[in-house]
PDB file of N, CA and C in Angstrom:
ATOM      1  N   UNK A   1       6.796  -6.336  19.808  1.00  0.00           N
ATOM      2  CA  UNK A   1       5.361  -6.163  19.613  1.00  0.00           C
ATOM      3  C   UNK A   1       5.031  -6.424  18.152  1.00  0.00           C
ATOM      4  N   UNK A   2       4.128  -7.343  18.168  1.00  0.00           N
ATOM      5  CA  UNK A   2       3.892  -7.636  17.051  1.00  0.00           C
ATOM      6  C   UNK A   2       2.539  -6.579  16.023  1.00  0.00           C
ATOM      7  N   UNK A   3       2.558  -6.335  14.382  1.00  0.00           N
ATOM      8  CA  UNK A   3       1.865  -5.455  14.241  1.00  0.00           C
ATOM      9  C   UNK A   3       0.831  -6.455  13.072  1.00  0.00           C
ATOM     10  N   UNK A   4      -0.060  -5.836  12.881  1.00  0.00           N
ATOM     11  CA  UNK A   4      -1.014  -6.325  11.645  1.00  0.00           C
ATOM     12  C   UNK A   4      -0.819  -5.962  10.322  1.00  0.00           C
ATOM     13  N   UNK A   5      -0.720  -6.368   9.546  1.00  0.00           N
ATOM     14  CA  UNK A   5      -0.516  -6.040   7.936  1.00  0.00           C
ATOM     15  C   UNK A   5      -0.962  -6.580   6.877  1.00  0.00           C
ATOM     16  N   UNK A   6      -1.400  -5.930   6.077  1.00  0.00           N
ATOM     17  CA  UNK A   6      -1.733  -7.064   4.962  1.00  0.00           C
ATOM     18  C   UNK A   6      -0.793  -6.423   3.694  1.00  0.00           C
ATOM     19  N   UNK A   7      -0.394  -7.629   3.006  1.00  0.00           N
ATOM     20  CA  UNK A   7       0.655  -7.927   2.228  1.00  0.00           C
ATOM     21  C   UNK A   7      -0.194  -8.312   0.540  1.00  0.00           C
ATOM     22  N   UNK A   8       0.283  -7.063  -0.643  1.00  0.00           N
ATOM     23  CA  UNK A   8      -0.283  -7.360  -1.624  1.00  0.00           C
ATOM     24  C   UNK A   8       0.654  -8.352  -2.881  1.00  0.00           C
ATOM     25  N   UNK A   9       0.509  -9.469  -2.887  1.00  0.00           N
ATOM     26  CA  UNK A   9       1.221  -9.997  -3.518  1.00  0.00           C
ATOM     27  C   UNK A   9       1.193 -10.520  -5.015  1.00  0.00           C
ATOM     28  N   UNK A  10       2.070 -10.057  -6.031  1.00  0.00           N
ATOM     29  CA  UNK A  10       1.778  -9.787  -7.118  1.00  0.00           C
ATOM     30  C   UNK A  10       0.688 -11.303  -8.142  1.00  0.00           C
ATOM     31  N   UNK A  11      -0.819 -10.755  -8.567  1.00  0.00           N
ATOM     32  CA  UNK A  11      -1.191 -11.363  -9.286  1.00  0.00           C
ATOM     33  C   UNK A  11      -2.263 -12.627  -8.286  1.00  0.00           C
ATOM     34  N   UNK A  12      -2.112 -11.875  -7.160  1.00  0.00           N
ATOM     35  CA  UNK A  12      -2.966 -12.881  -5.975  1.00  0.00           C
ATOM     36  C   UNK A  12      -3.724 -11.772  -4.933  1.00  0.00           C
ATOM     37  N   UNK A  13      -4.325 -12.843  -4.425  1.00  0.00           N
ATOM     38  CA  UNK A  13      -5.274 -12.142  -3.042  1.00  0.00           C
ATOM     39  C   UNK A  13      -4.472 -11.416  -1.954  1.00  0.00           C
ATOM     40  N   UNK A  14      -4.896 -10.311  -1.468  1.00  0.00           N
ATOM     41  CA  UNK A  14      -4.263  -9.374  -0.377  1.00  0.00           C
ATOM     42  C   UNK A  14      -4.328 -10.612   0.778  1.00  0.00           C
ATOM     43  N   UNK A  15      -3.402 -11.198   1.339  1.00  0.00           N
ATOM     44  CA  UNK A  15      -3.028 -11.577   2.899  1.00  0.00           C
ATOM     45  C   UNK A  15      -2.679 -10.563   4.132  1.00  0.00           C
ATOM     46  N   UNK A  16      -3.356 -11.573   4.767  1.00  0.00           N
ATOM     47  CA  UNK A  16      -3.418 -10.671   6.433  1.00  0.00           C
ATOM     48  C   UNK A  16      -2.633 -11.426   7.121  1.00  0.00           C
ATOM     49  N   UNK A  17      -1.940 -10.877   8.050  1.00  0.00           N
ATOM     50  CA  UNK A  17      -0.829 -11.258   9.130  1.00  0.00           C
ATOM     51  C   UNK A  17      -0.042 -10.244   9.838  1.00  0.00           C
ATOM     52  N   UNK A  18       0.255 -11.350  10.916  1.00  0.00           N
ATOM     53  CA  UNK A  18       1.379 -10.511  11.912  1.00  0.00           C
ATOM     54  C   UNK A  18       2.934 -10.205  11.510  1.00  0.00           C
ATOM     55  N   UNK A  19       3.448  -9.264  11.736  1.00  0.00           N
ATOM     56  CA  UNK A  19       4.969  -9.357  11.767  1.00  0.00           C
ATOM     57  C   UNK A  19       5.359  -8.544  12.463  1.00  0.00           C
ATOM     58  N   UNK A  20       6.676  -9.728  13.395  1.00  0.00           N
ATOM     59  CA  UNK A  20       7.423  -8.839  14.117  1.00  0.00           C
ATOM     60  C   UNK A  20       7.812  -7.595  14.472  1.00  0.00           C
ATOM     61  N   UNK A  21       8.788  -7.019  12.963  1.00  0.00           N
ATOM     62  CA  UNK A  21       8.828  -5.898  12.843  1.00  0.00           C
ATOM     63  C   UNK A  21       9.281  -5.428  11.379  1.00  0.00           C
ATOM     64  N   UNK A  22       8.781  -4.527  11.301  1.00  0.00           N
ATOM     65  CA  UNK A  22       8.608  -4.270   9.517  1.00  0.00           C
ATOM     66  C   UNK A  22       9.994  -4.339   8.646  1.00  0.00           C
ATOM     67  N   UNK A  23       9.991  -4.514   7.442  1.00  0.00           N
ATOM     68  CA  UNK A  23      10.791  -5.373   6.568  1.00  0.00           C
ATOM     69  C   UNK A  23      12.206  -3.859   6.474  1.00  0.00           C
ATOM     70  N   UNK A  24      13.055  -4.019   6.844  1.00  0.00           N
ATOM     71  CA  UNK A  24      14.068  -2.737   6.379  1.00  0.00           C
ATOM     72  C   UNK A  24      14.484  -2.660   4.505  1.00  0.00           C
ATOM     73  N   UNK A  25      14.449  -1.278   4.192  1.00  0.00           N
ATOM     74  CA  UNK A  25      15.150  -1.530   2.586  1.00  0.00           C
ATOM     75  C   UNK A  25      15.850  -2.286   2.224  1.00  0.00           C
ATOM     76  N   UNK A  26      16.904  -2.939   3.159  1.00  0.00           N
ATOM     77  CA  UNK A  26      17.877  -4.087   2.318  1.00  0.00           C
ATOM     78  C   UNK A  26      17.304  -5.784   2.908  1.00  0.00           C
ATOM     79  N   UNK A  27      16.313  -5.925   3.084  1.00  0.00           N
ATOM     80  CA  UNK A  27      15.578  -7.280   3.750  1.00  0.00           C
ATOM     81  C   UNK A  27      15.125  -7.715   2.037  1.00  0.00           C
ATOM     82  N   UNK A  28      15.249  -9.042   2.022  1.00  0.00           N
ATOM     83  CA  UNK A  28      14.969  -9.701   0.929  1.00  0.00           C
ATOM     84  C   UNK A  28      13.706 -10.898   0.777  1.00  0.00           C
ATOM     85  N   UNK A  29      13.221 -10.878   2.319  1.00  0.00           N
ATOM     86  CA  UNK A  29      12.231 -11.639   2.625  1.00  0.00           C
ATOM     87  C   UNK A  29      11.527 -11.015   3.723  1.00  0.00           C
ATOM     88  N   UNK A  30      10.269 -11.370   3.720  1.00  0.00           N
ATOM     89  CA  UNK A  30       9.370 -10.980   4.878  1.00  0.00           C
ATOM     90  C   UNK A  30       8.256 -12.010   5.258  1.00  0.00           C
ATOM     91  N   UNK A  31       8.741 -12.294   6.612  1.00  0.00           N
ATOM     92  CA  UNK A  31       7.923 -13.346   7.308  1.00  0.00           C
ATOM     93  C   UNK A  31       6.994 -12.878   8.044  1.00  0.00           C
ATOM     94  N   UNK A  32       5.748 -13.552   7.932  1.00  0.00           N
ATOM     95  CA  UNK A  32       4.385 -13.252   8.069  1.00  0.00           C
ATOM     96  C   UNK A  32       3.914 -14.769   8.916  1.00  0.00           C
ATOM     97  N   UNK A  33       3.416 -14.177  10.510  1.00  0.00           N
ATOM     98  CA  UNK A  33       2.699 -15.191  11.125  1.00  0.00           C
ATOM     99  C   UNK A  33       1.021 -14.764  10.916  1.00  0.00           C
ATOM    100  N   UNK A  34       0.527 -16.017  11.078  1.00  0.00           N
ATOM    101  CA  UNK A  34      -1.192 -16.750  10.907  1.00  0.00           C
ATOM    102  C   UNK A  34      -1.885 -15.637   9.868  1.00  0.00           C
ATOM    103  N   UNK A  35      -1.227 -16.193   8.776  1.00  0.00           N
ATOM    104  CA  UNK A  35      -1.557 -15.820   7.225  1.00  0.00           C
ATOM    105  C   UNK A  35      -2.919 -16.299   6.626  1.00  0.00           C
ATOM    106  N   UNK A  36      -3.848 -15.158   6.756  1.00  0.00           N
ATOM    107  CA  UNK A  36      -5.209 -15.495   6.405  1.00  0.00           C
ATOM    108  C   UNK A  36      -5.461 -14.502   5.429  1.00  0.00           C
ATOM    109  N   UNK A  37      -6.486 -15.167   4.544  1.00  0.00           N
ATOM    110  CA  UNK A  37      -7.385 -13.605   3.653  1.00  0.00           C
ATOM    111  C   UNK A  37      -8.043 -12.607   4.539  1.00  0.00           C
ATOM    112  N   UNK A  38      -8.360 -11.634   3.995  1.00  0.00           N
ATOM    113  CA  UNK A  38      -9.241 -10.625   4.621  1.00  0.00           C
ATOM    114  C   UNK A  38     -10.417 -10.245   5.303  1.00  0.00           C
ATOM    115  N   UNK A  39     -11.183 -11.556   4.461  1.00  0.00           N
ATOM    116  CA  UNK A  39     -12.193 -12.257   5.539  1.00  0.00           C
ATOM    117  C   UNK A  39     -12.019 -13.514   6.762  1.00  0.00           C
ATOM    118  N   UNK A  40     -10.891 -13.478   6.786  1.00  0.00           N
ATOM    119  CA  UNK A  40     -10.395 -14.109   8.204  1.00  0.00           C
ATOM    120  C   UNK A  40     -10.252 -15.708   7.813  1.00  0.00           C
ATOM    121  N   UNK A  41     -10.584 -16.323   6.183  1.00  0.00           N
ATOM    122  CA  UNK A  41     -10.504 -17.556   5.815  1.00  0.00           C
ATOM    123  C   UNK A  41      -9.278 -18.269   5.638  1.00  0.00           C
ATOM    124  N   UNK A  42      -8.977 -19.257   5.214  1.00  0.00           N
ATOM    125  CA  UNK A  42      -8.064 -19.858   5.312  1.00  0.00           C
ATOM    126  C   UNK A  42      -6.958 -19.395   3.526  1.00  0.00           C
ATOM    127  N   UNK A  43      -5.795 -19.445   3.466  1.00  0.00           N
ATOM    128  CA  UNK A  43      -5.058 -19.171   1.603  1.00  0.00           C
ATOM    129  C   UNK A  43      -5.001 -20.286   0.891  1.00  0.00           C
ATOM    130  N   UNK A  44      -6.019 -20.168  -0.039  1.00  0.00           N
ATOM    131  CA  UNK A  44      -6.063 -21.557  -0.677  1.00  0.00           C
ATOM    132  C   UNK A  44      -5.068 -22.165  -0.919  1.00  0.00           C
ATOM    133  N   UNK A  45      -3.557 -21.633  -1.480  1.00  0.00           N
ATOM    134  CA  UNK A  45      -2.339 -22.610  -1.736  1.00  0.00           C
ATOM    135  C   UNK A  45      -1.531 -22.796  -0.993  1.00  0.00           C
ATOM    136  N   UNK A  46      -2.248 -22.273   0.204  1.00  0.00           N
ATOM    137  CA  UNK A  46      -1.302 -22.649   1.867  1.00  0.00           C
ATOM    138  C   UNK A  46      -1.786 -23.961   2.592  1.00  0.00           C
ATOM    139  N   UNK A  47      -0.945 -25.264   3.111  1.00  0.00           N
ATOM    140  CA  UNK A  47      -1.467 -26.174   4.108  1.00  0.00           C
ATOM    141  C   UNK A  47      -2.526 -25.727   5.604  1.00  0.00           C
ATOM    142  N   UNK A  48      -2.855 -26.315   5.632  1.00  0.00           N
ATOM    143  CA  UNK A  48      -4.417 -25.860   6.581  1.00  0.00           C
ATOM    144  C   UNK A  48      -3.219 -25.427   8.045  1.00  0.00           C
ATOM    145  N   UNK A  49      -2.008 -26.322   8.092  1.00  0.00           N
ATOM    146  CA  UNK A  49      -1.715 -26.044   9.150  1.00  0.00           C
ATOM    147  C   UNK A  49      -0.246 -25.083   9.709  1.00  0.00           C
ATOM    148  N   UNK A  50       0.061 -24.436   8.316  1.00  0.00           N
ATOM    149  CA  UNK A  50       0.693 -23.376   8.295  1.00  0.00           C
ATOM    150  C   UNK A  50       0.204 -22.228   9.632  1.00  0.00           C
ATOM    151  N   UNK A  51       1.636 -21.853   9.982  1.00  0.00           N
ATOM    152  CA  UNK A  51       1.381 -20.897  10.690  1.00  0.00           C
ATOM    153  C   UNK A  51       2.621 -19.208  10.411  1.00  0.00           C
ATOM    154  N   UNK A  52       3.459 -20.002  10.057  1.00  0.00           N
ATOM    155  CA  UNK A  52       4.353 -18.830   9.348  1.00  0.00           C
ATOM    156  C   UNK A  52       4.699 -18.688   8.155  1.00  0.00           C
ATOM    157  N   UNK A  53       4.689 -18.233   7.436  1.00  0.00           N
ATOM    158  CA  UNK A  53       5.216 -17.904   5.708  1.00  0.00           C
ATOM    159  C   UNK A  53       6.007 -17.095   5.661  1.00  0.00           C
ATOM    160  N   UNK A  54       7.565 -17.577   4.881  1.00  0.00           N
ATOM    161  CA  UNK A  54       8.093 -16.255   4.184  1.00  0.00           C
ATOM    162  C   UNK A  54       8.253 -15.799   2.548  1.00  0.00           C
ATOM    163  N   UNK A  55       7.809 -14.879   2.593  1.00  0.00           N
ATOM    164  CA  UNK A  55       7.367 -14.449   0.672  1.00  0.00           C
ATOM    165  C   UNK A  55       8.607 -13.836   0.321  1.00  0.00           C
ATOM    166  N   UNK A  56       9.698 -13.877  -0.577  1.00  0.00           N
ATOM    167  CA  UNK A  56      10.532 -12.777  -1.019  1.00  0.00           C
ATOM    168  C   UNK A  56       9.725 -11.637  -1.344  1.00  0.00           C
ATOM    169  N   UNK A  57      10.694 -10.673  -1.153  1.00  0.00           N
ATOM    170  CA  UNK A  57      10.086  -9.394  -1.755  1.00  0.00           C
ATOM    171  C   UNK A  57       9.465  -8.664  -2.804  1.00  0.00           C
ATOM    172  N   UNK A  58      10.325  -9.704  -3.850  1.00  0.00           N
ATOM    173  CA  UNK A  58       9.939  -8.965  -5.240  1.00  0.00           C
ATOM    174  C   UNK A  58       9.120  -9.880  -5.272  1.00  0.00           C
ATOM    175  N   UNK A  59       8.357 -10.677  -4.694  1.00  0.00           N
ATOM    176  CA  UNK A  59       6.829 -11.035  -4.918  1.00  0.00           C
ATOM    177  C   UNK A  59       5.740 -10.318  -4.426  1.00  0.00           C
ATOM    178  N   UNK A  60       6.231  -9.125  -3.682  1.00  0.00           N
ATOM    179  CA  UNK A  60       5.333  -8.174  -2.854  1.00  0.00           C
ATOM    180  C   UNK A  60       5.383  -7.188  -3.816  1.00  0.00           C
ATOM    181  N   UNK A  61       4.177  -6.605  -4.167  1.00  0.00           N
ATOM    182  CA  UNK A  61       3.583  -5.405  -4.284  1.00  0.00           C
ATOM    183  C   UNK A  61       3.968  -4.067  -3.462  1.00  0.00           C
ATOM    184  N   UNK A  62       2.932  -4.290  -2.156  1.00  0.00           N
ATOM    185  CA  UNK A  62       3.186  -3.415  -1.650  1.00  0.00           C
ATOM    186  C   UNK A  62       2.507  -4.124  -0.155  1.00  0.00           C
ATOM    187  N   UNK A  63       2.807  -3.083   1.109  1.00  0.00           N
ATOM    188  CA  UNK A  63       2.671  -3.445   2.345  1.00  0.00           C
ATOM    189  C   UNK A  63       2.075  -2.490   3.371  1.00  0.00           C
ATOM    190  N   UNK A  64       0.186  -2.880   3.870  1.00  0.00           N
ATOM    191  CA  UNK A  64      -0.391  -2.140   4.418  1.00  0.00           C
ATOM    192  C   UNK A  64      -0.317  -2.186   5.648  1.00  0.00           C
ATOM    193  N   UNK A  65      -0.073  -1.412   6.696  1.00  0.00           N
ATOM    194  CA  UNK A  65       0.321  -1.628   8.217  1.00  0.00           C
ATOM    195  C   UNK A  65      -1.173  -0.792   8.860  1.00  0.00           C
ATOM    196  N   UNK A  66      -1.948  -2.116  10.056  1.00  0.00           N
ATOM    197  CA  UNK A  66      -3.017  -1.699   9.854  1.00  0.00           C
ATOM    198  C   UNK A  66      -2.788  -1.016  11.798  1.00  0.00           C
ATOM    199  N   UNK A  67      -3.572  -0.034  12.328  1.00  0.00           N
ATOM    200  CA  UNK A  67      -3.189   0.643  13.214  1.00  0.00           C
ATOM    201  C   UNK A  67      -3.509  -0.808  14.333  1.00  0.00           C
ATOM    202  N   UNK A  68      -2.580  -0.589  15.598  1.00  0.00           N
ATOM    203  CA  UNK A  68      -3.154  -0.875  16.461  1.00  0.00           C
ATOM    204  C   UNK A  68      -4.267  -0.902  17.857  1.00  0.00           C
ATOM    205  N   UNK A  69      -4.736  -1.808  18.430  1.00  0.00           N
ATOM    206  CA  UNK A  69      -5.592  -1.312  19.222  1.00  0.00           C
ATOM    207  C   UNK A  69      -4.849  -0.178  20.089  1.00  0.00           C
ATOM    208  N   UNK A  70      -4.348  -0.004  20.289  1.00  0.00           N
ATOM    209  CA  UNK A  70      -3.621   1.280  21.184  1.00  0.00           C
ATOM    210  C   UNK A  70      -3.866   2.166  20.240  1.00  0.00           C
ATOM    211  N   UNK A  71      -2.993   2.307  18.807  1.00  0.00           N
ATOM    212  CA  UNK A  71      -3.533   3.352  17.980  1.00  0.00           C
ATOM    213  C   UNK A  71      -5.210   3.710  17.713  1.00  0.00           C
ATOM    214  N   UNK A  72      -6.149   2.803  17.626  1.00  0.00           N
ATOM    215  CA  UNK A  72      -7.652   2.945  17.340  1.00  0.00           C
ATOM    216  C   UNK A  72      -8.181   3.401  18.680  1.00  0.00           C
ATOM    217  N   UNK A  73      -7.700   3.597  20.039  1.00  0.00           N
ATOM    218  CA  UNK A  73      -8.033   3.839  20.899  1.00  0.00           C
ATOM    219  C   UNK A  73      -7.721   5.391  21.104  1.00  0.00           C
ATOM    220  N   UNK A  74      -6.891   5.964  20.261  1.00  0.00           N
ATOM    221  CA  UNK A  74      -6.303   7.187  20.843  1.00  0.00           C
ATOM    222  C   UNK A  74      -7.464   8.093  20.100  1.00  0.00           C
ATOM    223  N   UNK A  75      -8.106   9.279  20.910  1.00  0.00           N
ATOM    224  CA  UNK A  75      -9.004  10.152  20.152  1.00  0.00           C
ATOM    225  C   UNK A  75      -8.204  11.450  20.049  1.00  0.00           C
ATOM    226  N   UNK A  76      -8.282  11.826  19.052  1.00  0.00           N
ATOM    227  CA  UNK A  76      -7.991  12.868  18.207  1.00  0.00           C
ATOM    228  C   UNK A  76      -8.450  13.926  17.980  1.00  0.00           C
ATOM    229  N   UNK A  77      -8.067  15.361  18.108  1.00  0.00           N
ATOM    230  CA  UNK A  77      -9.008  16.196  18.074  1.00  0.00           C
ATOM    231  C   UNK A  77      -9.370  16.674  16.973  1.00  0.00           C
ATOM    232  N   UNK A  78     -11.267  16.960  16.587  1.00  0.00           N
ATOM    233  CA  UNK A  78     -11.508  17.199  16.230  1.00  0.00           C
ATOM    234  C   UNK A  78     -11.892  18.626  15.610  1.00  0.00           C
ATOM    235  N   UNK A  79     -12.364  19.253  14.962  1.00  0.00           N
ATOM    236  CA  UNK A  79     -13.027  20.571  15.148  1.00  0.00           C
ATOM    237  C   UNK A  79     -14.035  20.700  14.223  1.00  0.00           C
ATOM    238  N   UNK A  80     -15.051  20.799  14.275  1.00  0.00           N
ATOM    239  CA  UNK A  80     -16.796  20.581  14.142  1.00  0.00           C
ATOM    240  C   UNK A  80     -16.659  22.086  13.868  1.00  0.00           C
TER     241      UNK A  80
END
């Protein structure tokens, strides 16, 4: 199952994409399918017809894992 993430990469724009499954402590690369900005546009120093990218790590910042529709669906209790 694939999850959503966006990936902050040092000295550039936050990217959005899929990945498999999240990067373990000793992984030295992390591959990211249909790599778009945040407004859903295209990465300017990416070919129009890219569909997978892999970034080494120590070019990553840091790594936001965004919930899934299963997770945004689950209600939670509140107390008002």
């Amino acid at each position: 199952m694939s999850q959503t993430i966006i990936i902050h990469i040092t000295n550039e724009d936050p990217i959005v994409g899929e990945i498999n499954e999240l990067p373990s402590p000793t992984d030295t690369l992390v591959t990211i399918h249909s790599p778009r900005r945040r407004d859903g546009k295209d990465v300017h120093y990416l070919q129009n017809n890219v569909v997978t990218v892999i970034w080494p790590v120590n070019q990553i910042s840091f790594i936001e894992v965004l919930p899934s529709q299963v997770e945004e669906e689950i209600i939670g209790f509140v107390r008002e």
